[in-house]
PDB file of N, CA and C in Angstrom:
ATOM      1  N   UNK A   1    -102.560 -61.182 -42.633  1.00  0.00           N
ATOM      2  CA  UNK A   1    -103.040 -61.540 -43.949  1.00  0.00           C
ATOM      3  C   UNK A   1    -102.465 -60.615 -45.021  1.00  0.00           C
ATOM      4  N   UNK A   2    -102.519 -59.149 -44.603  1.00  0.00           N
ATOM      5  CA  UNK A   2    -102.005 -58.079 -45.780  1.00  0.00           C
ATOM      6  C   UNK A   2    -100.383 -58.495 -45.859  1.00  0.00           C
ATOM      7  N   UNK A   3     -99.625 -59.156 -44.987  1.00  0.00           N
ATOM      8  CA  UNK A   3     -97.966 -59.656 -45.257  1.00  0.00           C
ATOM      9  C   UNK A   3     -98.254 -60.672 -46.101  1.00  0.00           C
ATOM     10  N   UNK A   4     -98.969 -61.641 -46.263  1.00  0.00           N
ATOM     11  CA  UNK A   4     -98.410 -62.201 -47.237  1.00  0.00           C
ATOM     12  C   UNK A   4     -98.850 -61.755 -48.706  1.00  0.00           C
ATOM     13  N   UNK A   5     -99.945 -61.163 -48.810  1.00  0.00           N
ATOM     14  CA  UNK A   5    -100.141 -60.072 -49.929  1.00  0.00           C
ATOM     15  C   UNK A   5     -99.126 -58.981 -50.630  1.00  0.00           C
ATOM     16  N   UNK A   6     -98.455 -58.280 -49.633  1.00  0.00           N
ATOM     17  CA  UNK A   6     -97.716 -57.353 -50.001  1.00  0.00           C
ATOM     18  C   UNK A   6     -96.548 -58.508 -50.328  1.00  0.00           C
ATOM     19  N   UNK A   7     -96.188 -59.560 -49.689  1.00  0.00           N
ATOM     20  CA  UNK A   7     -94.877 -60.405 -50.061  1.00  0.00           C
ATOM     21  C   UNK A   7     -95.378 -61.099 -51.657  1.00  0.00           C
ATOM     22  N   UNK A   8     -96.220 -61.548 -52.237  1.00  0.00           N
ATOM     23  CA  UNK A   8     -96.509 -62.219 -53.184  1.00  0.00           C
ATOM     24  C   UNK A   8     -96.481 -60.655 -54.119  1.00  0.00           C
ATOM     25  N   UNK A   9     -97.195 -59.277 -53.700  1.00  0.00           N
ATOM     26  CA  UNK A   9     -97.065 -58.963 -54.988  1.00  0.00           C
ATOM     27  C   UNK A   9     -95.193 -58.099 -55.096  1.00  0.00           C
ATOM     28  N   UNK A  10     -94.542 -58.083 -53.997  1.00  0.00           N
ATOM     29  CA  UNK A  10     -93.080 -57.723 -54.425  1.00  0.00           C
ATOM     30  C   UNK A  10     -92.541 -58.909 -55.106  1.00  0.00           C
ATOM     31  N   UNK A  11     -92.807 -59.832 -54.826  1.00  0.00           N
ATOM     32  CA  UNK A  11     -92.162 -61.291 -55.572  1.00  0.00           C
ATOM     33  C   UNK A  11     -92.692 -61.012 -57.617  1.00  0.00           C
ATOM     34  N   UNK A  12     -93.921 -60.856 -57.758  1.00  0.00           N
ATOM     35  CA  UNK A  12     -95.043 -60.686 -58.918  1.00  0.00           C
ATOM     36  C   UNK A  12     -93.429 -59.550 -59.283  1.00  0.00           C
ATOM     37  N   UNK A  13     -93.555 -58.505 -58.666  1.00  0.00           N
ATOM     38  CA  UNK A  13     -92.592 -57.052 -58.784  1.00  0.00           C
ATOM     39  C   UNK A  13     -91.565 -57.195 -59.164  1.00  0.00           C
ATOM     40  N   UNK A  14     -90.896 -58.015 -58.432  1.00  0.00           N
ATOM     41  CA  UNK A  14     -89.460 -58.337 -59.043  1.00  0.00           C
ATOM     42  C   UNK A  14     -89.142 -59.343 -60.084  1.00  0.00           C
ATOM     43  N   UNK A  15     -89.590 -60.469 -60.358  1.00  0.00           N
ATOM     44  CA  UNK A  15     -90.079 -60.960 -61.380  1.00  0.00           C
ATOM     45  C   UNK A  15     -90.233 -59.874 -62.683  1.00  0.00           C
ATOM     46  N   UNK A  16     -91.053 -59.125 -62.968  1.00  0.00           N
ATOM     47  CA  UNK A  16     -91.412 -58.739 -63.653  1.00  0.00           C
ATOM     48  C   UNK A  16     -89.999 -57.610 -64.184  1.00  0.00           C
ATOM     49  N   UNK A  17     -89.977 -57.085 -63.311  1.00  0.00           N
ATOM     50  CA  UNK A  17     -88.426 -56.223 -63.657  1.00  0.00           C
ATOM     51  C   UNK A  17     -87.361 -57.271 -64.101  1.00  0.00           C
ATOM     52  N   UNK A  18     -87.029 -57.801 -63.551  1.00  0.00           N
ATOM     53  CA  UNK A  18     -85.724 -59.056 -64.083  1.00  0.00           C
ATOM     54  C   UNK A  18     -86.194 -59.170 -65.245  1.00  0.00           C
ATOM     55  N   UNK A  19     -87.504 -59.675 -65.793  1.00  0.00           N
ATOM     56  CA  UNK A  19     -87.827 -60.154 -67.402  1.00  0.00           C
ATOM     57  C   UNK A  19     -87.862 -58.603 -68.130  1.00  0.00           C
ATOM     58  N   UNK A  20     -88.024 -57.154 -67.305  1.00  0.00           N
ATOM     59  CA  UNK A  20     -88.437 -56.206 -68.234  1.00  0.00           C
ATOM     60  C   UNK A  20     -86.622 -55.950 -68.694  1.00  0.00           C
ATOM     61  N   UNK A  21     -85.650 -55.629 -68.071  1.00  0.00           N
ATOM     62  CA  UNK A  21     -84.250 -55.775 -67.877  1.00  0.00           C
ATOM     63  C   UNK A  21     -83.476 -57.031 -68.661  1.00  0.00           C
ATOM     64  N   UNK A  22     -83.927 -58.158 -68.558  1.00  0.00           N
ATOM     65  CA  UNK A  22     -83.796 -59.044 -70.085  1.00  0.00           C
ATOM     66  C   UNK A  22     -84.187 -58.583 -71.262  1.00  0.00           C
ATOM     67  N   UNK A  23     -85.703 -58.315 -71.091  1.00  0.00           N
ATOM     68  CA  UNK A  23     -85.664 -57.725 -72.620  1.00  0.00           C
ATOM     69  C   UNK A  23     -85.320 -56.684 -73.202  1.00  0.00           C
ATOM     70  N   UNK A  24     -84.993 -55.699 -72.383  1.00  0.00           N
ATOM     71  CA  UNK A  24     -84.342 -54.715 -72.653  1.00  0.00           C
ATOM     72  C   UNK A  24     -82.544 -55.071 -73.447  1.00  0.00           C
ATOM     73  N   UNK A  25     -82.149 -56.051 -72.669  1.00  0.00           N
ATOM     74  CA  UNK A  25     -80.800 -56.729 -73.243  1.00  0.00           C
ATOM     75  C   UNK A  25     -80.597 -56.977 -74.189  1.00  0.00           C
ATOM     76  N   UNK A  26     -81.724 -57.767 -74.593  1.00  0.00           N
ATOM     77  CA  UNK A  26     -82.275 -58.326 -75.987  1.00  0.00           C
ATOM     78  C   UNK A  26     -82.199 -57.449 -77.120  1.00  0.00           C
ATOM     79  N   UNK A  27     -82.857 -56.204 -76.977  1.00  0.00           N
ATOM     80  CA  UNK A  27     -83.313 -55.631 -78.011  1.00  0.00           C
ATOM     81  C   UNK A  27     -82.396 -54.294 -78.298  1.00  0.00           C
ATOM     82  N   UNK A  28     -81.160 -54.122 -77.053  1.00  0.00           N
ATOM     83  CA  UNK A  28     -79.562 -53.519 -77.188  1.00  0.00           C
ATOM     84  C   UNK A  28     -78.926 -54.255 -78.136  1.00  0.00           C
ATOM     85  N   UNK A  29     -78.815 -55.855 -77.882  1.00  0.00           N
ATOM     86  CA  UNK A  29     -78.159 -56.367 -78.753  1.00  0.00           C
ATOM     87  C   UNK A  29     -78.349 -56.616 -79.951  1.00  0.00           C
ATOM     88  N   UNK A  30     -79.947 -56.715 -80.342  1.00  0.00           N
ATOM     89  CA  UNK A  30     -80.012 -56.785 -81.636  1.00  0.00           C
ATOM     90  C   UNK A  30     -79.653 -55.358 -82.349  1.00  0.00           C
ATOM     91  N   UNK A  31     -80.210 -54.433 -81.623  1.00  0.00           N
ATOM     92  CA  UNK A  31     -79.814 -52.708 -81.942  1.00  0.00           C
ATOM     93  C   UNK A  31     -77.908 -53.094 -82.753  1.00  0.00           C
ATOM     94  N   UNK A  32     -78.004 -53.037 -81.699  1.00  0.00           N
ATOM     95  CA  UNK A  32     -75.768 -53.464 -82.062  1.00  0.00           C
ATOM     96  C   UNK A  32     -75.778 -54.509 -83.098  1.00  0.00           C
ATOM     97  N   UNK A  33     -76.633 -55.389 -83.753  1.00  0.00           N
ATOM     98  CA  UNK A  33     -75.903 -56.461 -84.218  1.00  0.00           C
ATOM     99  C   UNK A  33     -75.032 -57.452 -83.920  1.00  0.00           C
ATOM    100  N   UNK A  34     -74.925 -57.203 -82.537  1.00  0.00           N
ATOM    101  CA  UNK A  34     -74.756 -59.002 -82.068  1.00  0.00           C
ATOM    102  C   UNK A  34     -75.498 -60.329 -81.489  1.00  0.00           C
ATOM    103  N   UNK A  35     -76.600 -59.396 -81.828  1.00  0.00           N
ATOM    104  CA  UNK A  35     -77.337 -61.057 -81.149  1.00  0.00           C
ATOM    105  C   UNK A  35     -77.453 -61.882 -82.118  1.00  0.00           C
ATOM    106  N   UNK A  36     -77.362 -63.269 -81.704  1.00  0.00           N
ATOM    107  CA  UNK A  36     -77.333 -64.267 -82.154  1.00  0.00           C
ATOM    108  C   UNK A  36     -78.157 -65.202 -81.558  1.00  0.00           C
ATOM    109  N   UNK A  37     -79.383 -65.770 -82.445  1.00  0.00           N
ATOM    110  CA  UNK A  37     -80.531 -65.674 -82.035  1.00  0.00           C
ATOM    111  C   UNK A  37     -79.953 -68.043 -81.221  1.00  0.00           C
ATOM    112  N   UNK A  38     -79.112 -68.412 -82.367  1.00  0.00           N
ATOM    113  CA  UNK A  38     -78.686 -69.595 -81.707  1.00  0.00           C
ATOM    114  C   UNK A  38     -78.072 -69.862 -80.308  1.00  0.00           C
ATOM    115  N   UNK A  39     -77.556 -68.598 -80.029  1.00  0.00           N
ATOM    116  CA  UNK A  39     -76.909 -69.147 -79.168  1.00  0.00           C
ATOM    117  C   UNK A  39     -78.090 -68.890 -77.608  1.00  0.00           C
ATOM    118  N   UNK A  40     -78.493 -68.364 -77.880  1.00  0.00           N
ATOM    119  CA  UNK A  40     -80.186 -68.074 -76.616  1.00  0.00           C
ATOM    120  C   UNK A  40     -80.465 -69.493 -76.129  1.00  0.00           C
ATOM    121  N   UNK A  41     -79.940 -70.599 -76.387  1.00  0.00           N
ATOM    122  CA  UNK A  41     -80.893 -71.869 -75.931  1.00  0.00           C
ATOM    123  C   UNK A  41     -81.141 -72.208 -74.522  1.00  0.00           C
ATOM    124  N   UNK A  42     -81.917 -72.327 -74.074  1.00  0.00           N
ATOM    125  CA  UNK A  42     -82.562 -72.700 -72.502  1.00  0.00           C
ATOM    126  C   UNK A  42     -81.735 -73.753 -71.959  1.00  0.00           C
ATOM    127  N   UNK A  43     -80.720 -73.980 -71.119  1.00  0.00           N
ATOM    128  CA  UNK A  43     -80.478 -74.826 -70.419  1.00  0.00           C
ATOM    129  C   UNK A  43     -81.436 -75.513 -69.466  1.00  0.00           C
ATOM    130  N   UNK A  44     -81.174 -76.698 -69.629  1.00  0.00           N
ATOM    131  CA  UNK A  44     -82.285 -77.545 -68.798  1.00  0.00           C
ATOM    132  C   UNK A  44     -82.040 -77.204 -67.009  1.00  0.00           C
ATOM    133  N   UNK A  45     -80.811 -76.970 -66.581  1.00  0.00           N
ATOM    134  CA  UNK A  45     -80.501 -76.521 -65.229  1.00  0.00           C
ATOM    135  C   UNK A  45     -81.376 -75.553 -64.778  1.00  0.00           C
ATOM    136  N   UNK A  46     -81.862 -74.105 -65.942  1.00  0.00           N
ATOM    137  CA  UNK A  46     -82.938 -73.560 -64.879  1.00  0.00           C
ATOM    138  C   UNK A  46     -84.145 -74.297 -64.870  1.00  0.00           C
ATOM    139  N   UNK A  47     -84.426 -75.032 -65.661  1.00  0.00           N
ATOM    140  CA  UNK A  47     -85.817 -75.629 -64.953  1.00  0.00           C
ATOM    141  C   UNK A  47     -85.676 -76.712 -63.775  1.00  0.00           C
ATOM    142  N   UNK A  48     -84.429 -77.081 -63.490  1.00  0.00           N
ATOM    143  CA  UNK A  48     -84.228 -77.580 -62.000  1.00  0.00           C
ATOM    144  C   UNK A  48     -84.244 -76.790 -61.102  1.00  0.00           C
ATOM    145  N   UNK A  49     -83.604 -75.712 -61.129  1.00  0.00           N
ATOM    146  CA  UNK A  49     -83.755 -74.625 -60.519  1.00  0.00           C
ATOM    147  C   UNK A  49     -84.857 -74.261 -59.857  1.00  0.00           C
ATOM    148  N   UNK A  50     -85.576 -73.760 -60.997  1.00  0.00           N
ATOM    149  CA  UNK A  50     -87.081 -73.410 -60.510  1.00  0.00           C
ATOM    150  C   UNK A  50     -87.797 -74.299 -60.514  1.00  0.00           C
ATOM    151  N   UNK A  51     -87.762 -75.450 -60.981  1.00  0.00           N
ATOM    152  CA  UNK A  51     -88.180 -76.414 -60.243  1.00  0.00           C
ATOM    153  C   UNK A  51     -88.205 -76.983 -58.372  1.00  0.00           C
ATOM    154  N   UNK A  52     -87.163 -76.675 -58.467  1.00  0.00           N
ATOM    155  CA  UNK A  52     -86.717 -76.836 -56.828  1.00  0.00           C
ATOM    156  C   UNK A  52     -87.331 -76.060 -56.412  1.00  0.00           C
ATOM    157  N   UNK A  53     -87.336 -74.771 -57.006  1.00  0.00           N
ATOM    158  CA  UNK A  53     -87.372 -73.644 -55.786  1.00  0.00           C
ATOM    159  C   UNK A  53     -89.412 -73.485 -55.835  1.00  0.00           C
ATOM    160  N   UNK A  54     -89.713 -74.048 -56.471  1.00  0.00           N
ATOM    161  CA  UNK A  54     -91.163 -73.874 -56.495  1.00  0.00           C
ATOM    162  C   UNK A  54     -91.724 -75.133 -56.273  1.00  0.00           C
ATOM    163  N   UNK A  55     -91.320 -76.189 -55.724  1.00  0.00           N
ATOM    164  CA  UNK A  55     -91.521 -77.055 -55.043  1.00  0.00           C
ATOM    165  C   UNK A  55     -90.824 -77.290 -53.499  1.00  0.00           C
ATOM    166  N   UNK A  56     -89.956 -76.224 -52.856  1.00  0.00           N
ATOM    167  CA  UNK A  56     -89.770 -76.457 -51.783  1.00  0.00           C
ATOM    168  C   UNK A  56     -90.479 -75.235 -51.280  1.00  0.00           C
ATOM    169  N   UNK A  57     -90.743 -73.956 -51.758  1.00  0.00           N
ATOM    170  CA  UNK A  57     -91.789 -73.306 -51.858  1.00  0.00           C
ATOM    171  C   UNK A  57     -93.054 -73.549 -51.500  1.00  0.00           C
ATOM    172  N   UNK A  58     -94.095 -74.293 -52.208  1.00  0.00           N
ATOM    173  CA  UNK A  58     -94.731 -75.227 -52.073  1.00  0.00           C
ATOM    174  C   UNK A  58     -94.825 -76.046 -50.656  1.00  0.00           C
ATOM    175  N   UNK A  59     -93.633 -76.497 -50.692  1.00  0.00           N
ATOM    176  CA  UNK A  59     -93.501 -77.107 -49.031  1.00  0.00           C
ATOM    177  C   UNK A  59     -93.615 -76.540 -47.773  1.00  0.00           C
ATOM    178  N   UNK A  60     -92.992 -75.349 -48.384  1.00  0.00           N
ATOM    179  CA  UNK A  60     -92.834 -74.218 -47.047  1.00  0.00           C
ATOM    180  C   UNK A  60     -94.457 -74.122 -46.685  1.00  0.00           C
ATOM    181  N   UNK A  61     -94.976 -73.657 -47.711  1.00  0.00           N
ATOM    182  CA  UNK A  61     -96.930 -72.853 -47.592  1.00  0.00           C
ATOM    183  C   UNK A  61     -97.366 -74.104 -47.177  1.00  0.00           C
ATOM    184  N   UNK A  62     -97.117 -75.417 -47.343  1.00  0.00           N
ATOM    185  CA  UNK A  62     -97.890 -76.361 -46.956  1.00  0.00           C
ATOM    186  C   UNK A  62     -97.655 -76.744 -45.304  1.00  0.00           C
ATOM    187  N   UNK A  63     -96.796 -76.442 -44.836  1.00  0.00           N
ATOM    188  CA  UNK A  63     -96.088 -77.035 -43.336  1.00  0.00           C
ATOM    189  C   UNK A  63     -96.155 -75.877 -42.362  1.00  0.00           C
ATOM    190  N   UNK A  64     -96.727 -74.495 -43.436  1.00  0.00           N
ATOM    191  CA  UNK A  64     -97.297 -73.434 -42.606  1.00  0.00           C
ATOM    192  C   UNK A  64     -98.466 -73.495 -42.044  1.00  0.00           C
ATOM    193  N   UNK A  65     -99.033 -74.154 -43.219  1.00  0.00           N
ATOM    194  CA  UNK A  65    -101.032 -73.811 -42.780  1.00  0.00           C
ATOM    195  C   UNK A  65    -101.209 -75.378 -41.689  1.00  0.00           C
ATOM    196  N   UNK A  66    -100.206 -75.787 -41.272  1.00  0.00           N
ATOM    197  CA  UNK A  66     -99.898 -76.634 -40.297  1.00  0.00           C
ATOM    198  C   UNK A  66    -100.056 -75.847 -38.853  1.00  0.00           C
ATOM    199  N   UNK A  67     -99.478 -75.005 -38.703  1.00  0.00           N
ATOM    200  CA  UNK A  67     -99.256 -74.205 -37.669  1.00  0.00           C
ATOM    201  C   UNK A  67    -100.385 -73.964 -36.959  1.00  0.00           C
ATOM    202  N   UNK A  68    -100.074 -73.932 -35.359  1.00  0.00           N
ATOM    203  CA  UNK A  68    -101.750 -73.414 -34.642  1.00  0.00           C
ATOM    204  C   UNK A  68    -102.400 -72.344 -34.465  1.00  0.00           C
ATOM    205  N   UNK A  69    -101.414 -71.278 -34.516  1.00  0.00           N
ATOM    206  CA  UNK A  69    -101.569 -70.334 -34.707  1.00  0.00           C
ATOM    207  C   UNK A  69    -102.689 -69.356 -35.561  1.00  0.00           C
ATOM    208  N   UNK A  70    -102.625 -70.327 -36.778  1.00  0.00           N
ATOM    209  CA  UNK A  70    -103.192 -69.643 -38.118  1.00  0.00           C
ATOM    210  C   UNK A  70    -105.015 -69.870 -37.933  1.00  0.00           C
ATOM    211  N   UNK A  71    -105.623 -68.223 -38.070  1.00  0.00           N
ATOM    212  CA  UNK A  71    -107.042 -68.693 -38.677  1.00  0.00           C
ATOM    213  C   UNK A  71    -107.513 -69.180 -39.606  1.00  0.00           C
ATOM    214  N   UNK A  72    -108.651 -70.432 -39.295  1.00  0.00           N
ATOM    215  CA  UNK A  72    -109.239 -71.224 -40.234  1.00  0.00           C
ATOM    216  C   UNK A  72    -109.182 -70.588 -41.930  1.00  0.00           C
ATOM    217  N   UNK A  73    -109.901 -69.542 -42.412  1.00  0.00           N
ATOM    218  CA  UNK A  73    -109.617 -69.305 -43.345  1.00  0.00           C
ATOM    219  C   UNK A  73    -108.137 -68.780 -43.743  1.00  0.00           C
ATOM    220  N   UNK A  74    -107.615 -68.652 -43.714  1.00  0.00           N
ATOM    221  CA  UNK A  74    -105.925 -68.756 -43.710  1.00  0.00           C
ATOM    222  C   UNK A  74    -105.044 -69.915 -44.339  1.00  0.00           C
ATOM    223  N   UNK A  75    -105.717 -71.259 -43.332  1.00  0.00           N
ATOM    224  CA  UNK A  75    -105.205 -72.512 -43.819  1.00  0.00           C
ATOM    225  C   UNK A  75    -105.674 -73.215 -44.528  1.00  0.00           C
ATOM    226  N   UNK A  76    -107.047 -73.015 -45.289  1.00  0.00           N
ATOM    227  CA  UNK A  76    -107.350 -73.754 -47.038  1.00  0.00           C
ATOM    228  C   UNK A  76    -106.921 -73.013 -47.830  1.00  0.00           C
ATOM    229  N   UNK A  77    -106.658 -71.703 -47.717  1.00  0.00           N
ATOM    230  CA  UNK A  77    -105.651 -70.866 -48.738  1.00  0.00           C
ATOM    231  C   UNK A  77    -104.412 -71.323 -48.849  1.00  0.00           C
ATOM    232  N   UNK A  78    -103.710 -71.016 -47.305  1.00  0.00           N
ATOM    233  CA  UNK A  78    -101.856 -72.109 -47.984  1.00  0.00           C
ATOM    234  C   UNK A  78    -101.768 -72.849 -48.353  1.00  0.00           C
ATOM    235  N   UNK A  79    -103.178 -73.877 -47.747  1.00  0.00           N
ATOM    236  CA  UNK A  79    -102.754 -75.416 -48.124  1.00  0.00           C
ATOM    237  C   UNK A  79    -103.055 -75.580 -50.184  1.00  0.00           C
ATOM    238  N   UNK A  80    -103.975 -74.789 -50.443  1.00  0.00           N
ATOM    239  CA  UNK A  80    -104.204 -74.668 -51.746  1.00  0.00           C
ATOM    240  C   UNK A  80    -103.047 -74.267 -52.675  1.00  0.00           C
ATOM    241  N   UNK A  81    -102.719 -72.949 -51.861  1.00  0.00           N
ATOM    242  CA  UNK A  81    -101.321 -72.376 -52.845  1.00  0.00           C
ATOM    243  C   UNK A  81    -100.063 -73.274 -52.397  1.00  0.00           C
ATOM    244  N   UNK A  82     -99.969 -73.754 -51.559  1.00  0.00           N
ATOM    245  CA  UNK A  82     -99.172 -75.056 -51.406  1.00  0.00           C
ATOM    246  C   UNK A  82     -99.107 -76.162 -52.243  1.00  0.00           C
ATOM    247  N   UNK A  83    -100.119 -76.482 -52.709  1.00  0.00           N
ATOM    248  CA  UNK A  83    -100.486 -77.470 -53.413  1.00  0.00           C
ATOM    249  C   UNK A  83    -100.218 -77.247 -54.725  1.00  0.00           C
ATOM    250  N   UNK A  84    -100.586 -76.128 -55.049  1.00  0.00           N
ATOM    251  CA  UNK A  84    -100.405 -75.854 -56.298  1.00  0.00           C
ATOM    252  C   UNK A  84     -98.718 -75.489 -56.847  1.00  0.00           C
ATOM    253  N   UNK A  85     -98.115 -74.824 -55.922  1.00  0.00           N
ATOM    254  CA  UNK A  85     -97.009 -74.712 -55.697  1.00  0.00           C
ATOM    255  C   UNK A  85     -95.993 -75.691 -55.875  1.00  0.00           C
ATOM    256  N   UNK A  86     -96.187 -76.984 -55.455  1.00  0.00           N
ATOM    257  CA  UNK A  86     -95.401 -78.376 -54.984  1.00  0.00           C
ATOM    258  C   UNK A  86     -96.054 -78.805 -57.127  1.00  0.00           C
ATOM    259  N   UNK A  87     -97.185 -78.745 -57.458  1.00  0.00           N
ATOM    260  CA  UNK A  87     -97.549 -79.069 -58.547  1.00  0.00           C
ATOM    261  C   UNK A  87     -96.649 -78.546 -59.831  1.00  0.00           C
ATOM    262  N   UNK A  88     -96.523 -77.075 -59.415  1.00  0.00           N
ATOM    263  CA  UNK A  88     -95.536 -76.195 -60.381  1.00  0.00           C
ATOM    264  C   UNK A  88     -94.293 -76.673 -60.221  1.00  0.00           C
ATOM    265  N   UNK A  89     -93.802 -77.107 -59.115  1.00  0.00           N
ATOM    266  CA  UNK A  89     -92.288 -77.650 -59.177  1.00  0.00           C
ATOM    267  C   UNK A  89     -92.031 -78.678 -59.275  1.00  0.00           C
ATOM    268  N   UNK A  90     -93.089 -79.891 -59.331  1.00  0.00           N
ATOM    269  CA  UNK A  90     -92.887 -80.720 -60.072  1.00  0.00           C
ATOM    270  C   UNK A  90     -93.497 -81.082 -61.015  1.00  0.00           C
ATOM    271  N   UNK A  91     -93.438 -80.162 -62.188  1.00  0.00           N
ATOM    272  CA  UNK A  91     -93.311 -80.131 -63.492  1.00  0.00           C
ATOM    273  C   UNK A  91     -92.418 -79.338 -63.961  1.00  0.00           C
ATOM    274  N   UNK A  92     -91.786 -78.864 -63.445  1.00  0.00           N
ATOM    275  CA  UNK A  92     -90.825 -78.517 -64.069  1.00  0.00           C
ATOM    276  C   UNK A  92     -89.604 -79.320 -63.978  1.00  0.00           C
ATOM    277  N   UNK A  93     -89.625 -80.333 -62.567  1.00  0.00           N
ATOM    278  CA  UNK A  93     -88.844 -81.330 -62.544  1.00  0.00           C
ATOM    279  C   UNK A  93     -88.925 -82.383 -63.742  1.00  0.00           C
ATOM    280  N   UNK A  94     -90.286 -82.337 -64.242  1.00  0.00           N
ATOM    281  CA  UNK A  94     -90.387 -83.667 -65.240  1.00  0.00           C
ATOM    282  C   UNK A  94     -89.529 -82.865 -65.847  1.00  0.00           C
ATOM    283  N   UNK A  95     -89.939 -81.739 -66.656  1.00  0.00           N
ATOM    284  CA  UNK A  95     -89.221 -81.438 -67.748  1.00  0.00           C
ATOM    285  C   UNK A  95     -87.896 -80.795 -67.794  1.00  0.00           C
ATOM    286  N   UNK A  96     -87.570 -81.299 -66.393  1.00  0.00           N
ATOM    287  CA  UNK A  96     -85.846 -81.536 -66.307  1.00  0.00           C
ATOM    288  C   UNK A  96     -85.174 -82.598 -67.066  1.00  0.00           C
ATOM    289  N   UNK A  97     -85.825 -83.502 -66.483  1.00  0.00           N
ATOM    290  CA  UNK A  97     -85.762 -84.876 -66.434  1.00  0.00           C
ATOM    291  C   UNK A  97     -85.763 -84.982 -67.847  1.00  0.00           C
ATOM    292  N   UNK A  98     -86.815 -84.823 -68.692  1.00  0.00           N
ATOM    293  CA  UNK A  98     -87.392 -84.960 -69.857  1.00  0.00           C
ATOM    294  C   UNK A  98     -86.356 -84.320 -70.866  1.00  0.00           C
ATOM    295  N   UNK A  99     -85.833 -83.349 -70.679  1.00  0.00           N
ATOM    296  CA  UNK A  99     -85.107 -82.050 -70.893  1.00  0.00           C
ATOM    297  C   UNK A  99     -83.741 -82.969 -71.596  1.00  0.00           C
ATOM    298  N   UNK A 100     -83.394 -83.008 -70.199  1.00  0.00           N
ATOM    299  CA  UNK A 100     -81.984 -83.703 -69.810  1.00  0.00           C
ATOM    300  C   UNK A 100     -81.976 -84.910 -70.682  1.00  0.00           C
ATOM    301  N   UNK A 101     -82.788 -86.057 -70.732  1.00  0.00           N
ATOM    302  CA  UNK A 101     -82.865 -87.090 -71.968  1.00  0.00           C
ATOM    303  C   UNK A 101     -82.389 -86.894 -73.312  1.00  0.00           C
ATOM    304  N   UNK A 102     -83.212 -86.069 -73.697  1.00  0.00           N
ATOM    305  CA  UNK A 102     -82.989 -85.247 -75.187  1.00  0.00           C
ATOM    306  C   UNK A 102     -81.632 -84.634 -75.226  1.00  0.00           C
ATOM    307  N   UNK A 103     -81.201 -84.537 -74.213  1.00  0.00           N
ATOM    308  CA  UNK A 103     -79.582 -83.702 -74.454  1.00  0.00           C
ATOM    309  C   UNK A 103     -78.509 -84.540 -74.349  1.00  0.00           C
ATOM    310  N   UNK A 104     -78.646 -85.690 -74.342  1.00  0.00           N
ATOM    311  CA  UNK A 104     -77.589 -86.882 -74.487  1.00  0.00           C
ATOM    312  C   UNK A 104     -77.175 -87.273 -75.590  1.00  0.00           C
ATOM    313  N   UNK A 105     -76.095 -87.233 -76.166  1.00  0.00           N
ATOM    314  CA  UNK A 105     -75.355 -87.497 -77.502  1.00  0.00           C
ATOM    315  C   UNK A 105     -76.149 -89.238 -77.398  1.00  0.00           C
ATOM    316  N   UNK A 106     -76.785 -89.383 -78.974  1.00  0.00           N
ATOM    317  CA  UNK A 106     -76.547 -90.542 -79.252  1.00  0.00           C
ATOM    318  C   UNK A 106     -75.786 -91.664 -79.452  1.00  0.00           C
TER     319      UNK A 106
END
């Protein structure tokens, strides 16, 4: 039980450094005078991205708490964060999808 704890909060961990290390980027470049606040725009590809990856994610925790292995309380937890998981990645698929529409030359 404490492995997948310690794995969710290094995931929380690294996450958090990658965005502290962006903003740090951010606020070099404005220091310098080259940022340019237009050209920052979100490509719709990472929200496929993480879309995918938090919906096969999702899949994984769900096809775990499958397993025989696992104690009862164990498997309404994956199947929950599973669920919720498969939910997060597909919404971000809509707003791929959704994304991607809006970016088509008229």
């Amino acid at each position: 039980m404490t492995d997948w704890v310690l794995i969710i909060i290094a995931a929380i961990a690294c996450y958090a450094f990658v965005a502290y290390l962006e903003h740090r980027k951010k606020l070099d470049l404005i220091d310098r005078g080259l940022w340019k606040p237009e050209e920052k725009q979100e490509r719709p590809e990472k929200k496929l991205i993480t879309g995918l990856l938090f919906f096969l994610l999702g899949l994984a925790l769900l096809m775990g708490s499958y397993l025989p292995d696992i104690e009862p309380d164990l498997v309404s937890g994956l199947k929950i964060s599973g669920l919720l998981t498969i939910a997060a990645g597909m919404a971000l698929l809509i707003a791929y999808a959704i994304g991607k529409k809006d970016l088509t030359p008229v």
